[in-house]
N, C-alpha and C. Protein backbone atom coordinates (compact mmCIF):
# COMPACT_ATOMS: atom_id res chain seq x y z
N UNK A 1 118.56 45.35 78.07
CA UNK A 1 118.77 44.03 77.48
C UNK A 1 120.22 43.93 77.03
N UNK A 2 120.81 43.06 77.41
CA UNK A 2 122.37 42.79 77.25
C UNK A 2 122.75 41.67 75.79
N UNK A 3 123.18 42.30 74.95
CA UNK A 3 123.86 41.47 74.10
C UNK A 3 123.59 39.94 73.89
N UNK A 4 123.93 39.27 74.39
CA UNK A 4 123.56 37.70 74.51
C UNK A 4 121.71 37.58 74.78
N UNK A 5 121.06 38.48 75.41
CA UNK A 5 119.72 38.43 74.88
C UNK A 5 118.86 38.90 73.69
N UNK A 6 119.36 40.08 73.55
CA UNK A 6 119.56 40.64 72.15
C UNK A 6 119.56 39.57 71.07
N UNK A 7 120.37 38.95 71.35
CA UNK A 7 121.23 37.98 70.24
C UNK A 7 119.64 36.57 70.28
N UNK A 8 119.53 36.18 71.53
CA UNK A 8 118.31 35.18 71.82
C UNK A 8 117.36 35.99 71.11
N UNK A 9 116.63 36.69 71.59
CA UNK A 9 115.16 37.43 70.91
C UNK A 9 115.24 37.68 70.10
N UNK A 10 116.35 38.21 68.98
CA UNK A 10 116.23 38.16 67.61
C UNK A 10 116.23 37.18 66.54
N UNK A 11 116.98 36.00 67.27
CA UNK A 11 117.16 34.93 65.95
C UNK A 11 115.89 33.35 66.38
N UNK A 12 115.11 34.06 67.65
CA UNK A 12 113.97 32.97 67.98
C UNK A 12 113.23 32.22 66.72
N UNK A 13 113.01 33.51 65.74
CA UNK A 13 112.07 32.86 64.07
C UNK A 13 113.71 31.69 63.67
N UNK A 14 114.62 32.26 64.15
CA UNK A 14 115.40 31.35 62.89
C UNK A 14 115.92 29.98 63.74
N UNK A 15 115.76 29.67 64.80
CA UNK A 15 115.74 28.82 65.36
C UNK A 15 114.61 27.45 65.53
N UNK A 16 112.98 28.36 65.54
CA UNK A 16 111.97 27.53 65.47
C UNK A 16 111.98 26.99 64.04
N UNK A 17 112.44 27.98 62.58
CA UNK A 17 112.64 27.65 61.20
C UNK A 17 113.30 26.28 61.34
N UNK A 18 114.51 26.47 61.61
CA UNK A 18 115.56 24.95 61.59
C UNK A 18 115.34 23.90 62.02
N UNK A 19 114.00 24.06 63.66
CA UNK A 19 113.60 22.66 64.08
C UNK A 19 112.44 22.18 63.00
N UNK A 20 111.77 23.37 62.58
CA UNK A 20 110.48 22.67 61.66
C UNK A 20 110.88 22.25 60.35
N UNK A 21 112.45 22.84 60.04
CA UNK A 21 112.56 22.28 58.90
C UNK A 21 112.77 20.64 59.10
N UNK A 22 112.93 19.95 60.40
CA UNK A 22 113.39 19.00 60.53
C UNK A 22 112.41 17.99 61.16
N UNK A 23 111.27 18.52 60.76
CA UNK A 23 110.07 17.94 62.02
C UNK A 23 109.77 17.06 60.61
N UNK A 24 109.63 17.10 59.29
CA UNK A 24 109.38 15.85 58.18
C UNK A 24 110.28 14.50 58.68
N UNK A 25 111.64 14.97 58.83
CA UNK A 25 112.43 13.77 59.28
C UNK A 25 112.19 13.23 60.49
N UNK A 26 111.87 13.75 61.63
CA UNK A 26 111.25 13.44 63.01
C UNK A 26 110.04 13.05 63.31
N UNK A 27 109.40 12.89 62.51
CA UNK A 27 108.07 12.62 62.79
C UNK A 27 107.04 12.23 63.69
N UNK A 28 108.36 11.14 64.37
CA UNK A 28 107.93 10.51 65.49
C UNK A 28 108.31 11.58 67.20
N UNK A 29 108.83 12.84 66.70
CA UNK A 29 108.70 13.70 67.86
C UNK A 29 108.08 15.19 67.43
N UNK A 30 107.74 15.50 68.39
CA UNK A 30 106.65 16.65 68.41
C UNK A 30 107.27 17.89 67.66
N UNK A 31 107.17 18.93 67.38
CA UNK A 31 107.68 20.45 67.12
C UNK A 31 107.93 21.25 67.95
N UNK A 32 107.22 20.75 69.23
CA UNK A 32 107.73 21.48 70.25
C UNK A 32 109.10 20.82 71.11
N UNK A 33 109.21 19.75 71.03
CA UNK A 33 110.30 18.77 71.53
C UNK A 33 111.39 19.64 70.21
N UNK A 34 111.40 19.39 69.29
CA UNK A 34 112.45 20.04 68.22
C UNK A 34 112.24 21.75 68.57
N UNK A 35 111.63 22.46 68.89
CA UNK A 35 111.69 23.89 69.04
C UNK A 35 112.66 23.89 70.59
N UNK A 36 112.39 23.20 71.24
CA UNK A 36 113.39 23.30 72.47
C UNK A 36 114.13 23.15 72.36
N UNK A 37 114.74 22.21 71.45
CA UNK A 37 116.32 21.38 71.38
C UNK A 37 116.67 23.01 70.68
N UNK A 38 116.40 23.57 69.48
CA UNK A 38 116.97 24.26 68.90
C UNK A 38 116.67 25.71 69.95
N UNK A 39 115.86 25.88 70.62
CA UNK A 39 116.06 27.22 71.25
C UNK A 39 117.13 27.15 72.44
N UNK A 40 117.80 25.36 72.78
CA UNK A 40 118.86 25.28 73.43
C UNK A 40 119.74 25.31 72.91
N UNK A 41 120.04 25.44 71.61
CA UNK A 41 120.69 25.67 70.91
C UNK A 41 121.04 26.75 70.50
N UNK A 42 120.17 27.89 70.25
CA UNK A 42 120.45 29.24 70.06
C UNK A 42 121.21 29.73 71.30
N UNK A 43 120.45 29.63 72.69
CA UNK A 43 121.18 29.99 73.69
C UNK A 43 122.31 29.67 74.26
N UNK A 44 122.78 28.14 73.53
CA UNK A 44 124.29 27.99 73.64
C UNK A 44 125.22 28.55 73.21
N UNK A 45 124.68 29.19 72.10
CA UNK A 45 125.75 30.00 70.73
C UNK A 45 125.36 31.19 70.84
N UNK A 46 124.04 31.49 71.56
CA UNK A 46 124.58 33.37 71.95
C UNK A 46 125.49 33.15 73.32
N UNK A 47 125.66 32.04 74.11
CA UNK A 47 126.78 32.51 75.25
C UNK A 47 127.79 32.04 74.74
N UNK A 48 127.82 31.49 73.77
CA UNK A 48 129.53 30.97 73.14
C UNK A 48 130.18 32.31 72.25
N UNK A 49 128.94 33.39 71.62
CA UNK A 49 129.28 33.60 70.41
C UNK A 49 130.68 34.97 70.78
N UNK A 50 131.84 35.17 69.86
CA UNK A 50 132.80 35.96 69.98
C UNK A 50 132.99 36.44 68.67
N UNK A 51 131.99 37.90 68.55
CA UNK A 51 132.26 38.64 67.19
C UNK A 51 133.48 38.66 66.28
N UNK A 52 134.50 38.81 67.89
CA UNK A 52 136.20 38.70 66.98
C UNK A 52 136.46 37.71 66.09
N UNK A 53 136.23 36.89 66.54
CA UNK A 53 136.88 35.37 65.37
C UNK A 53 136.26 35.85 63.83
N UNK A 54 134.89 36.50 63.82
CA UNK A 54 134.88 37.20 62.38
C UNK A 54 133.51 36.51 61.68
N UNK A 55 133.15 35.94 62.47
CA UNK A 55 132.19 34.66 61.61
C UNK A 55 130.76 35.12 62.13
N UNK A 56 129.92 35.44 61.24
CA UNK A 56 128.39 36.33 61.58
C UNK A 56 127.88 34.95 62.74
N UNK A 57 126.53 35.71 63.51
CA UNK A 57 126.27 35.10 64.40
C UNK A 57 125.25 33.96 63.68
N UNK A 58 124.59 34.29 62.66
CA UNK A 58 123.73 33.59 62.07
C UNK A 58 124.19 32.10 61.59
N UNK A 59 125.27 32.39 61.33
CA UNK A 59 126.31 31.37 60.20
C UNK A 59 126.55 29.92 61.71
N UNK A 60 126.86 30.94 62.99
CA UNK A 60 127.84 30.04 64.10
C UNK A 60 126.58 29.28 64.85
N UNK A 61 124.97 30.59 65.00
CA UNK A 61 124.22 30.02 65.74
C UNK A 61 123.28 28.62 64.66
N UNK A 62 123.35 29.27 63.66
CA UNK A 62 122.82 27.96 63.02
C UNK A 62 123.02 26.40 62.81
N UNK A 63 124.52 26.39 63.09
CA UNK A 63 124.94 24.95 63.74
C UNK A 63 124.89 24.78 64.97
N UNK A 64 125.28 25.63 65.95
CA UNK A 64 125.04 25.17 67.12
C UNK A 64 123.29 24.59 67.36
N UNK A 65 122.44 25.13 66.48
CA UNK A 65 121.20 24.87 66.99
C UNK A 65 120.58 23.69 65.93
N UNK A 66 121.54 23.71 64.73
CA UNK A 66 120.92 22.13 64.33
C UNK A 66 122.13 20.61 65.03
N UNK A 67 123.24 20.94 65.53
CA UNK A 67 123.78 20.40 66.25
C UNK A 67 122.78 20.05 67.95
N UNK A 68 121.89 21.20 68.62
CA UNK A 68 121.34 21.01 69.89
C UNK A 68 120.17 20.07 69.27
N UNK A 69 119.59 20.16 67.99
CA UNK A 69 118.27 19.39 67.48
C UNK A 69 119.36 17.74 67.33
N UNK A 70 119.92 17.75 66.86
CA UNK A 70 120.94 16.53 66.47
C UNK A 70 121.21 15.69 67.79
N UNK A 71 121.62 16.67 68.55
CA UNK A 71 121.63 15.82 69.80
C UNK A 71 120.65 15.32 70.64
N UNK A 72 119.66 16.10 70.87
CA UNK A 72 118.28 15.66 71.53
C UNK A 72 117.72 14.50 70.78
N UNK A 73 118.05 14.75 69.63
CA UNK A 73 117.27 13.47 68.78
C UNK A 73 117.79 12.11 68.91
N UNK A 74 119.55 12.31 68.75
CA UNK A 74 120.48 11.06 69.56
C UNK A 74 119.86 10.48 71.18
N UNK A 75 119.46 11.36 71.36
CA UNK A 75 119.70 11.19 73.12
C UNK A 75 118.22 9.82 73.40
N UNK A 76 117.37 10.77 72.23
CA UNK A 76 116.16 9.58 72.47
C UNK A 76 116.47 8.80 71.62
N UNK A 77 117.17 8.25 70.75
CA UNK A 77 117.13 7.00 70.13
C UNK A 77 117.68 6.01 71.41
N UNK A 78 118.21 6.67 72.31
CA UNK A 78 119.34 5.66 73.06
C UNK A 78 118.36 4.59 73.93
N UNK A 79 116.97 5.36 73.90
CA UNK A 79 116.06 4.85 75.08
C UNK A 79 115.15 3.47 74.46
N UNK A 80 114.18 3.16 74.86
CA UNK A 80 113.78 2.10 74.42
C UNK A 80 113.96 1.48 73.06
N UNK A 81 114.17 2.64 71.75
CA UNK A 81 114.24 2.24 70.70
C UNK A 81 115.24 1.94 70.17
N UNK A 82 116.40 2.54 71.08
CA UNK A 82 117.54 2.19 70.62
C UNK A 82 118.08 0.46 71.55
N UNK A 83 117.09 0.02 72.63
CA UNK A 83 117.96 -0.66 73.05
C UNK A 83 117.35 -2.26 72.50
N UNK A 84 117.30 -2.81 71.46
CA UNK A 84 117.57 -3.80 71.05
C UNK A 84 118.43 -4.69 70.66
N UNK A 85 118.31 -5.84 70.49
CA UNK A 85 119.24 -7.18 70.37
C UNK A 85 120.11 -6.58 69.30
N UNK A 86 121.72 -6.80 69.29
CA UNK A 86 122.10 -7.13 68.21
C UNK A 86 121.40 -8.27 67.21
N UNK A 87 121.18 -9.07 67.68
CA UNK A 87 120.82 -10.22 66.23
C UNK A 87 119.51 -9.29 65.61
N UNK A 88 118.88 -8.33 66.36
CA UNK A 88 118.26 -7.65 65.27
C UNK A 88 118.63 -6.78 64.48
N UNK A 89 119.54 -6.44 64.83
CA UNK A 89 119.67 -5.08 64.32
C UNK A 89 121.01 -5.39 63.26
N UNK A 90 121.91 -5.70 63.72
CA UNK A 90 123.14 -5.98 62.46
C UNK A 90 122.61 -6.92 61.58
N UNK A 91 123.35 -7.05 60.37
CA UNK A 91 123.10 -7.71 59.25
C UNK A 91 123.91 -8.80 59.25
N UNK A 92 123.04 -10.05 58.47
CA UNK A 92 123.18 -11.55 58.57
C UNK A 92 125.38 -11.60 58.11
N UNK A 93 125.65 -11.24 57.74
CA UNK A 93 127.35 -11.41 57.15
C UNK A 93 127.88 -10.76 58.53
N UNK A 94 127.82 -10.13 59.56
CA UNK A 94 128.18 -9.85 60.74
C UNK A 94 127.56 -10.33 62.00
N UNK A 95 127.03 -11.58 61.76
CA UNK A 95 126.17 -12.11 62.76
C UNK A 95 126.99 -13.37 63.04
N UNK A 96 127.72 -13.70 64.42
CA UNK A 96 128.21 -15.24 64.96
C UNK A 96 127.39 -15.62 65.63
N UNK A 97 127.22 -17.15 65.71
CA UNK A 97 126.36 -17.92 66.82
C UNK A 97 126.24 -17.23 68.25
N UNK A 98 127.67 -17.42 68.37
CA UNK A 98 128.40 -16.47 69.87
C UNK A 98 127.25 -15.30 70.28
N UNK A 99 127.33 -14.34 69.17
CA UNK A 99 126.52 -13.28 69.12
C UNK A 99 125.11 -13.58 69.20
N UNK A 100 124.86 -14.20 68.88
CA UNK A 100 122.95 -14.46 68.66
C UNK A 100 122.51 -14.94 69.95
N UNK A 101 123.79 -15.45 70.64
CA UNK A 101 123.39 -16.39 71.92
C UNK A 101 123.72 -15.36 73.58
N UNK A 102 124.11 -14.41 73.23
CA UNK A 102 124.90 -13.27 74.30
C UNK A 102 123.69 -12.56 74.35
N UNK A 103 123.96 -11.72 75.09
CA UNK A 103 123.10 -10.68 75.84
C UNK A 103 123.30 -9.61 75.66
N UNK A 104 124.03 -8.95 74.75
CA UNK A 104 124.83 -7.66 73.82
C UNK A 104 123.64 -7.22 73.34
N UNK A 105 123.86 -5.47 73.63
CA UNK A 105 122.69 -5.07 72.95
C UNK A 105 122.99 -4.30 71.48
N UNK A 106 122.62 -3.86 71.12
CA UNK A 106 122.67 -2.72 69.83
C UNK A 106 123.85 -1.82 70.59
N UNK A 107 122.95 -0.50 71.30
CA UNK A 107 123.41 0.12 72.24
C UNK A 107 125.06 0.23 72.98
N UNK A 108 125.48 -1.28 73.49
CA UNK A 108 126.27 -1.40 74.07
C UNK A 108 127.84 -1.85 72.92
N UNK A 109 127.28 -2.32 71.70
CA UNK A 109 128.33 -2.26 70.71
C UNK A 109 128.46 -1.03 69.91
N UNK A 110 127.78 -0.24 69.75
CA UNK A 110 128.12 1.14 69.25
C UNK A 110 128.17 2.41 70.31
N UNK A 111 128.57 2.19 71.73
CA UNK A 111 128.50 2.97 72.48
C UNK A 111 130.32 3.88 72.63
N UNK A 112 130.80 2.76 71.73
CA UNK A 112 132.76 3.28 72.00
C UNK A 112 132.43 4.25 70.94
N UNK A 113 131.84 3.93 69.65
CA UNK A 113 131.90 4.81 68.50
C UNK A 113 132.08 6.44 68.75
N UNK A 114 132.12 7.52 67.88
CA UNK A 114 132.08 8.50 67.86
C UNK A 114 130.72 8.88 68.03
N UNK A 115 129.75 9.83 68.89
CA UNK A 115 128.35 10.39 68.61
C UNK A 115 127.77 10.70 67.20
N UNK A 116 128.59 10.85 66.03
CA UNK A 116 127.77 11.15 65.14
C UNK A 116 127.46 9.64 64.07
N UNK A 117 128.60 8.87 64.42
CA UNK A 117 128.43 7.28 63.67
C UNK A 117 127.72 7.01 64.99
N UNK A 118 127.31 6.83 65.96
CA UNK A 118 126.14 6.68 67.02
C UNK A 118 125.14 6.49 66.21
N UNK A 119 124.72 7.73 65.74
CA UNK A 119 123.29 8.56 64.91
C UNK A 119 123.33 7.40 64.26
N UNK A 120 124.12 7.67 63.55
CA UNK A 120 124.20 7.28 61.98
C UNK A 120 123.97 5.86 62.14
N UNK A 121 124.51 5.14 62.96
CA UNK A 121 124.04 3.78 63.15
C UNK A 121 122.75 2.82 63.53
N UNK A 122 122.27 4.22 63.82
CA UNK A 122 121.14 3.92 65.13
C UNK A 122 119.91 4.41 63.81
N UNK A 123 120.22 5.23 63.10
CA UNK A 123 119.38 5.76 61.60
C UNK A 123 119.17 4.55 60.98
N UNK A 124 120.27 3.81 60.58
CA UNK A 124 120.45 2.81 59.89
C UNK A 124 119.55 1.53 60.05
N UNK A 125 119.95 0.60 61.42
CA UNK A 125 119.83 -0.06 61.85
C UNK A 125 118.22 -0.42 63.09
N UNK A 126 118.13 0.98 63.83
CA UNK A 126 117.21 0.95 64.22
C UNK A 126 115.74 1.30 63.49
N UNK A 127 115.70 2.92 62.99
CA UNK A 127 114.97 3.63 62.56
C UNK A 127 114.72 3.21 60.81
N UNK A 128 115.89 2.22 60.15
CA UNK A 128 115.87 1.47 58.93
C UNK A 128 115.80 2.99 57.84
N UNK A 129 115.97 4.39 57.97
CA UNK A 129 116.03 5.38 57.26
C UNK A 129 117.30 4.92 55.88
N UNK A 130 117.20 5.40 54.77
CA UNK A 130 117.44 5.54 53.61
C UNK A 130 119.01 6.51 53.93
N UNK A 131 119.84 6.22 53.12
CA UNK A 131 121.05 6.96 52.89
C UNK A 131 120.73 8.19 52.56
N UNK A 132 119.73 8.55 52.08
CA UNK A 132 119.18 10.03 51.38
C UNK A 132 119.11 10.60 52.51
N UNK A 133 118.29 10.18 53.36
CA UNK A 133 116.97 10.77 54.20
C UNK A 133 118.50 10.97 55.48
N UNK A 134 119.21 10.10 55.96
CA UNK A 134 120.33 10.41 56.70
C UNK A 134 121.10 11.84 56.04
N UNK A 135 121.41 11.65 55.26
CA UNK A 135 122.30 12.19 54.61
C UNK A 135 121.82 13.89 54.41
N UNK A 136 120.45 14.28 53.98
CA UNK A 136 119.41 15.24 53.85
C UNK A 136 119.96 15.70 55.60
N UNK A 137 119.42 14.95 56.27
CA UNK A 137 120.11 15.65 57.96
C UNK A 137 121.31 16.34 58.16
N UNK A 138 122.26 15.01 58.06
CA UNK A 138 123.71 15.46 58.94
C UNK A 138 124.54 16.33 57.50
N UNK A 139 124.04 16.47 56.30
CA UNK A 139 124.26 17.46 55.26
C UNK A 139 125.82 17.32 55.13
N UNK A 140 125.65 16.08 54.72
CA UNK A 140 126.73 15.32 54.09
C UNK A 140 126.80 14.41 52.61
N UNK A 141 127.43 13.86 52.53
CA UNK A 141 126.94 12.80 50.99
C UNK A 141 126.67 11.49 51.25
N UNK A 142 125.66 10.45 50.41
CA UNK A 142 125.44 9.35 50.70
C UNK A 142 126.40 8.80 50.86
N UNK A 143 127.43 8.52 50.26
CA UNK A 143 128.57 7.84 49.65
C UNK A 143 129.47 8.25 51.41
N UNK A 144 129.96 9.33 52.10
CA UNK A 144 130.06 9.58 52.83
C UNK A 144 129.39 8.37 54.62
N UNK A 145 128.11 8.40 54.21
CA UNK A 145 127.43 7.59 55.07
C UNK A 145 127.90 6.28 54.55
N UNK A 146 127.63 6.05 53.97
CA UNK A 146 128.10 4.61 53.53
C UNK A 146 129.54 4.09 54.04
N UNK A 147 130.36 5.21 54.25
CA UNK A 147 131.65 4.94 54.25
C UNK A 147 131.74 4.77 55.94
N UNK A 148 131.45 5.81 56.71
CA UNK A 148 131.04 5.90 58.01
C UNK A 148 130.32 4.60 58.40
N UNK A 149 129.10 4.20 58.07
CA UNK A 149 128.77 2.50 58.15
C UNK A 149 129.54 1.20 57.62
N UNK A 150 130.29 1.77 56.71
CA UNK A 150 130.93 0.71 56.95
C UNK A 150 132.09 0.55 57.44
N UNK A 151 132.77 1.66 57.88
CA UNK A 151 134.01 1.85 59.15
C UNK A 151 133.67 1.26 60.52
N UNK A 152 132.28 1.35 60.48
CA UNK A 152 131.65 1.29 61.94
C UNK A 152 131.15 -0.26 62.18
N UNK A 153 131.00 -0.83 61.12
CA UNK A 153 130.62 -2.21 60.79
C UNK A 153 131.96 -2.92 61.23
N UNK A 154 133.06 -2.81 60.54
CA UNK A 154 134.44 -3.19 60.26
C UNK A 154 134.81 -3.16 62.00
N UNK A 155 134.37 -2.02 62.45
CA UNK A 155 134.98 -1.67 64.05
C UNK A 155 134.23 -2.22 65.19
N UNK A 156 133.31 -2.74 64.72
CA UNK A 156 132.33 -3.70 65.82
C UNK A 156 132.51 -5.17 65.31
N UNK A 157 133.14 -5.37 64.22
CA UNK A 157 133.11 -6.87 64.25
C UNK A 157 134.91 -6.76 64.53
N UNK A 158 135.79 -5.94 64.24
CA UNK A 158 136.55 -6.11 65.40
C UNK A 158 136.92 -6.37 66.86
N UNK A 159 135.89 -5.61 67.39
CA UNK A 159 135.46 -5.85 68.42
C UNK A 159 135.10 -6.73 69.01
N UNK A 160 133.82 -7.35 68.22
CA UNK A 160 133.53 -8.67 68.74
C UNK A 160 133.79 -9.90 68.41
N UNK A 161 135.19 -9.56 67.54
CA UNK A 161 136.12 -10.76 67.39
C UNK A 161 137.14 -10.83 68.48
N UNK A 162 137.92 -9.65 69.05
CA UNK A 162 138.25 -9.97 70.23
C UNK A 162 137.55 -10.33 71.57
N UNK A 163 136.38 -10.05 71.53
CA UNK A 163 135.36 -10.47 72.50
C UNK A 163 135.60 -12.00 72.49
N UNK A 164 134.38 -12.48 71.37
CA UNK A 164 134.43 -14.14 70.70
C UNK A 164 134.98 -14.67 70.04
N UNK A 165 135.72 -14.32 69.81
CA UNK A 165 136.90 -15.11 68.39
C UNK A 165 136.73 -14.18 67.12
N UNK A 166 137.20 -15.03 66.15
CA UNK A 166 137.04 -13.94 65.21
C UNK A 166 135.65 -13.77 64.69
N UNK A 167 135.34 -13.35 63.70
CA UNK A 167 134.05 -13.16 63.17
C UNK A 167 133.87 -13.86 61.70
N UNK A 168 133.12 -14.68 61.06
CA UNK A 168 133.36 -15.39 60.02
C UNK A 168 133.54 -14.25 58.72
């Protein structure tokens, strides 16, 4: 058994740990859908992992594998649930006629964003989750999210003021 499996078969408990710690917030996907994301995750970070840099494997594989749960979970918001109307999903002070009357989806105005204001938008707006309950995830501060939503707010009605004019 070579090193990088070594590294897989030993930290399997601490990988299935991290998806179940996250299966309260997921609810709407299985434990085994979250045990995969994170056992793709372990196996990304035992072939990434390089003792030299100094940093235990536990410390490096544990983000890589709530980062592989993070992403699988992005990946399905993008699909049916993520693809609704803007006029549903943004809030009435960022809403133009223009907008209500277009064919723009959710999806397609937060698609320039960064992947993790993605989430975060798609938490917000789609899934209607609490600043806590975001925040409890990406293990950051409310105040933090807040700031990120509203950068991301500010940068889509930029947007779709150069699209349609400005935005009231």
């Amino acid at each position: 058994m070579n090193t990088v499996e070594k590294l897989i078969e030993e930290h399997i408990p601490v990988a299935k740990t991290i998806a179940r710690s996250h299966k309260s917030k997921y609810h709407q996907i299985s434990i085994d859908e979250l045990e995969a994301a994170a056992l793709y995750g372990l196996v990304h970070a035992a072939n990434k992992f390089d003792e030299i840099r100094g940093i235990p494997f536990i410390k490096f594989a544990s983000k890589r594998i709530y980062g592989a749960i993070i992403d699988y979970v992005n990946e399905l918001l993008v699909g049916p649930k993520g693809d609704k109307k803007l006029a549903e999903q943004l809030p009435e002070d960022i809403k133009t006629e223009s907008e209500q009357n277009s064919e723009l989806h959710f999806e397609e105005l937060i698609c320039f964003l960064p992947k993790r204001t993605q989430f975060i938008m798609r938490r917000v707006y789609v899934f209607e989750d609490s600043l806590a309950d975001i925040s409890s995830v990406l293990n950051i501060g409310e105040s933090r999210i807040s700031q990120i939503v509203a950068k991301a707010r500010k940068t889509i009605e930029d947007r779709i003021g150069k699209l349609y004019g400005s935005v009231a």
